[in-house]
Each structure stands twice: as structure tokens, then as C-alpha cells.
N, C-alpha and C. Protein backbone atom coordinates (compact mmCIF):
# COMPACT_ATOMS: atom_id res chain seq x y z
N UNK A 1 -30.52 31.92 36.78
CA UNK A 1 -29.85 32.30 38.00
C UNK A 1 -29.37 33.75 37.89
N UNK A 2 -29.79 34.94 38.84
CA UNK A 2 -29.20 36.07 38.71
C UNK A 2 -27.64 36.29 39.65
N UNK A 3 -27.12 37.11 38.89
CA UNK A 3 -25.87 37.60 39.63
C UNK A 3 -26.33 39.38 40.09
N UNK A 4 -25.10 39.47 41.25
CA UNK A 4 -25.12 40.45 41.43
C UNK A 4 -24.12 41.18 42.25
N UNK A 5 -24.13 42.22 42.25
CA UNK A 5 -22.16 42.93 42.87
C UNK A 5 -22.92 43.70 43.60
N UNK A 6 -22.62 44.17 44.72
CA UNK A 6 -22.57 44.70 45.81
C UNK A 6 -21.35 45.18 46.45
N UNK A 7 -21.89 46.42 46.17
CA UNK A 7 -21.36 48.45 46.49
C UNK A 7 -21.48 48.69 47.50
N UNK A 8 -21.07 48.36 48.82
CA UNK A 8 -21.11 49.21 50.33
C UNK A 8 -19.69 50.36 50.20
N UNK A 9 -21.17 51.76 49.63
CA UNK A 9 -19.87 52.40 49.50
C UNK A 9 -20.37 53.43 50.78
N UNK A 10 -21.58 53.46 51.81
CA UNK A 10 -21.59 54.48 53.16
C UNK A 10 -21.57 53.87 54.43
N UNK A 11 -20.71 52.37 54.52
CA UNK A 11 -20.33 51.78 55.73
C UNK A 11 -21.84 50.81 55.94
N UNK A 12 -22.96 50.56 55.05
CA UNK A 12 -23.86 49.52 56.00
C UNK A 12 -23.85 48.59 56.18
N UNK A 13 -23.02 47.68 55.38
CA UNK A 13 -22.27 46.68 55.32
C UNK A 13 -21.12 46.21 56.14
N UNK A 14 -20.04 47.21 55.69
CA UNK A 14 -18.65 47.43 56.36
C UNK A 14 -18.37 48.45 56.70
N UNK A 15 -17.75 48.59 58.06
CA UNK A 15 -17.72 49.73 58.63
C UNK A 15 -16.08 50.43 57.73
N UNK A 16 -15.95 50.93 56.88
CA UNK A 16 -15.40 51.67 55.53
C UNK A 16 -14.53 52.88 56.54
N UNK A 17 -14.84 53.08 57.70
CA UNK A 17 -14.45 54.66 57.61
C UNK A 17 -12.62 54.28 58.81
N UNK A 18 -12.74 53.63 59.23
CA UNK A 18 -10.87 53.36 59.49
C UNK A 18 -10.24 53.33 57.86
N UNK A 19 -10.35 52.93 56.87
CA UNK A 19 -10.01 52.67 55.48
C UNK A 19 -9.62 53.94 55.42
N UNK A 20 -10.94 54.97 55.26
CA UNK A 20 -11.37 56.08 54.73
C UNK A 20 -10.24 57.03 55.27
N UNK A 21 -9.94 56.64 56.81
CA UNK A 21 -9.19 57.52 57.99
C UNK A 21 -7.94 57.37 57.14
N UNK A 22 -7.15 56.34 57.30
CA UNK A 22 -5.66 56.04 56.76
C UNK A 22 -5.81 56.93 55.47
N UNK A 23 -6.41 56.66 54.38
CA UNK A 23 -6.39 56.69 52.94
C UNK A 23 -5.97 58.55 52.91
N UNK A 24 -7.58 59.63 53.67
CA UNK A 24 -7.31 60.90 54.15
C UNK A 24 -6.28 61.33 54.96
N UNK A 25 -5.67 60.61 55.64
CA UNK A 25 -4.62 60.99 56.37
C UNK A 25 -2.86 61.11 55.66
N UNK A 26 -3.32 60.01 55.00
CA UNK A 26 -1.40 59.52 54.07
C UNK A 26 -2.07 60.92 52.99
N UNK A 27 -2.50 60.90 52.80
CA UNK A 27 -2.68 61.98 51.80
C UNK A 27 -2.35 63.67 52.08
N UNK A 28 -2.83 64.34 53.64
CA UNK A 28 -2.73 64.92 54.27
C UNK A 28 -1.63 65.39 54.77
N UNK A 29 -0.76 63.68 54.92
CA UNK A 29 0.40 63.94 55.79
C UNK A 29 1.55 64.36 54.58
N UNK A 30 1.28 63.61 53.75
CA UNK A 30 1.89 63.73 52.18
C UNK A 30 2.29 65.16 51.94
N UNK A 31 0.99 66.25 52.13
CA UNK A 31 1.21 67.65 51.36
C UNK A 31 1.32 68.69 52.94
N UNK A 32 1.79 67.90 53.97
CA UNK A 32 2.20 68.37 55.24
C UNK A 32 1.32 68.86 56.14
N UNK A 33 -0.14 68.65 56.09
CA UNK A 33 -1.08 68.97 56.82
C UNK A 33 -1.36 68.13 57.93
N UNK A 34 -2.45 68.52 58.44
CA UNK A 34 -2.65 67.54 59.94
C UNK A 34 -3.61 66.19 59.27
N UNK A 35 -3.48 65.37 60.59
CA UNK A 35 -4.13 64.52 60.45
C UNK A 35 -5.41 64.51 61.14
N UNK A 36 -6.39 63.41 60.68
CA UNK A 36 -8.03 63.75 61.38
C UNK A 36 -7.99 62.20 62.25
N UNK A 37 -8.43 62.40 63.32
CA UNK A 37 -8.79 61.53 64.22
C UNK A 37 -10.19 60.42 63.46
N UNK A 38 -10.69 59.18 64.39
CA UNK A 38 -11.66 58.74 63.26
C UNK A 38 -12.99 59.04 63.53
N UNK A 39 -13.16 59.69 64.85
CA UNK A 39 -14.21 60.33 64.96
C UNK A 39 -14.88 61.37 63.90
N UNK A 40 -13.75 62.56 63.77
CA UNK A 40 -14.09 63.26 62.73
C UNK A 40 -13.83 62.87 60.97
N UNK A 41 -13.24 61.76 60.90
CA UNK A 41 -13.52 61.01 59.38
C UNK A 41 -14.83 60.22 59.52
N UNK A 42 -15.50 60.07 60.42
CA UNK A 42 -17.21 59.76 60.58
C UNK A 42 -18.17 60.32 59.78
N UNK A 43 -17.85 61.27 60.59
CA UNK A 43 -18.32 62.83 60.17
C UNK A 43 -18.55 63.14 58.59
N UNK A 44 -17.26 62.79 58.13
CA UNK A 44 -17.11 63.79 56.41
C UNK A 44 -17.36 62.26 55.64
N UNK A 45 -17.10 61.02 56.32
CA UNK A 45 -17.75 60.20 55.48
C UNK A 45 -19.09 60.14 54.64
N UNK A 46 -18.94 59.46 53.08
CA UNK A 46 -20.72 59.27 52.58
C UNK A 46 -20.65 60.54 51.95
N UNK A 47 -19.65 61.73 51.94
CA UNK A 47 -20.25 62.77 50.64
C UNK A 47 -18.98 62.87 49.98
N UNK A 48 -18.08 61.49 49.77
CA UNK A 48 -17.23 61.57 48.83
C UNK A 48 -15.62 61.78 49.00
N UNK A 49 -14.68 61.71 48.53
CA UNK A 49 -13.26 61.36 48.76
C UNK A 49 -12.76 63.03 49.21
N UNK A 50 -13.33 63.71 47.64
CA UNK A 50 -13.19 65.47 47.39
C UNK A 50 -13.32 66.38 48.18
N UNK A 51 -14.92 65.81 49.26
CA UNK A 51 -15.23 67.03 49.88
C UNK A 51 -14.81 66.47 51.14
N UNK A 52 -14.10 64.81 51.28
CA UNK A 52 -13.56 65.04 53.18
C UNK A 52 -12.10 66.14 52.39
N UNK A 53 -11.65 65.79 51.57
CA UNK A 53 -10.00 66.56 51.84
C UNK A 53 -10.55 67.88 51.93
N UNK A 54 -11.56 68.39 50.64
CA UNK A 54 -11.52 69.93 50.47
C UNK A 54 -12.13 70.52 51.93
N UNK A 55 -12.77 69.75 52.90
CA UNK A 55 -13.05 70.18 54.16
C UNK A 55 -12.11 70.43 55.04
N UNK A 56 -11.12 69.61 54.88
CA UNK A 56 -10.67 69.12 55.66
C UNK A 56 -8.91 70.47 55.64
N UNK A 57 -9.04 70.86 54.35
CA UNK A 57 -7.94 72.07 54.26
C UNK A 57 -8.69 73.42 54.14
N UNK A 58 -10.57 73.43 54.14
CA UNK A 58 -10.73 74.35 54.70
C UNK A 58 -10.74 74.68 56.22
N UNK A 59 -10.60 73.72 56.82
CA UNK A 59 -9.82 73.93 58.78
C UNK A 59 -9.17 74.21 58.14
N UNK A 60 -7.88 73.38 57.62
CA UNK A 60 -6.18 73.98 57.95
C UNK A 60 -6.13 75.23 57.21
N UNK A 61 -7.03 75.84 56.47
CA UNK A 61 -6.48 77.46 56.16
C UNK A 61 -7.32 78.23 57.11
N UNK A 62 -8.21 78.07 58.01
CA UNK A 62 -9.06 79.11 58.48
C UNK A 62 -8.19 78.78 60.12
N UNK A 63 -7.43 77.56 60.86
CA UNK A 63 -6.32 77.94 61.53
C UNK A 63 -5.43 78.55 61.48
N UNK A 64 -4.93 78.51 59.69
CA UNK A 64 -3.75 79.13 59.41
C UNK A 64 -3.98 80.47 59.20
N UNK A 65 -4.97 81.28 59.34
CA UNK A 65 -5.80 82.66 59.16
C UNK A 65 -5.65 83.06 60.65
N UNK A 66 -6.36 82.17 61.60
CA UNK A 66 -5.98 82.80 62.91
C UNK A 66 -5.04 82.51 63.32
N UNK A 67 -3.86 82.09 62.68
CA UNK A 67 -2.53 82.14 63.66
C UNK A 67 -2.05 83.61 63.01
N UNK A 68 -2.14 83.63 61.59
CA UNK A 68 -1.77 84.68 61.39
C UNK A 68 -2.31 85.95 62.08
N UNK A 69 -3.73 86.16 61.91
CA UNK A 69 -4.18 87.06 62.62
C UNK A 69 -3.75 87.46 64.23
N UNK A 70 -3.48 86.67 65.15
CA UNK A 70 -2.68 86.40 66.63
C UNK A 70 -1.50 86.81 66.00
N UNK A 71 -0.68 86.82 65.55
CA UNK A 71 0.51 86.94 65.49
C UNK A 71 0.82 88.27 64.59
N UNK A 72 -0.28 88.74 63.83
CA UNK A 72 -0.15 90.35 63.72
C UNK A 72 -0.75 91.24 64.57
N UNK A 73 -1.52 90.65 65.23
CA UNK A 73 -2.30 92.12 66.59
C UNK A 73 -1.05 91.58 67.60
């Protein structure tokens, strides 16, 4: 008789990415950044935990670039 474990780790199974939303968000809200709607945690789902956050604070510094920029011209 074989066994076997089963990994739905890009939603084909279970749709993973409300999980994914909360998990990126408490984390986000944690180090005072914004939060992502679950449309756009869709999106950054499937290439990993690292690259939704590290995406996800490259927005919040390239907003935080043009506020600055608006607010020095």
C-alpha cells in the first residue's frame, strides 16, 4: 500500500491566497506599512513569502519617493 502527502502550495487544491492575504498583511501592519487588498495578494502569490513582502515595500518606498519628491518641488 503506498502513502503519500500532498503540498498545495500555488492554490490548485485550496484556494491559499485569503491565508496568504492575512499572514502579508499582520506582518505589514506590524512594521507600519499598508495593507494589500486580495486582489493584489493574487497577484504576488506562487513566487514565495520573500518576494510578496520585498514587493510589496518596494511600492511603499517608491510612494514614499514621490511624496517626498511633491513635497520638495
Amino acid at each position: 500500500m503506498s502513502k503519500a502527502i500532498v503540498f498545495d502550495l500555488d492554490g490548485t487544491l485550496v484556494d491559499s491566497a485569503p491565508d496568504l492575504m492575512d499572514a502579508h498583511n499582520y506582518v505589514m501592519q506590524k512594521f507600519g506599512y499598508h495593507q494589500k487588498p486580495l486582489t493584489d495578494i493574487r497577484h504576488l502569490a506562487g513566487r514565495g513569502a520573500a518576494n510578496m513582502i520585498l514587493s510589496s515595500l518596494k511600492e511603499e518606498e517608491k510612494k514614499f519617493d514621490q511624496n517626498i519628491h511633491k513635497k520638495m518641488t
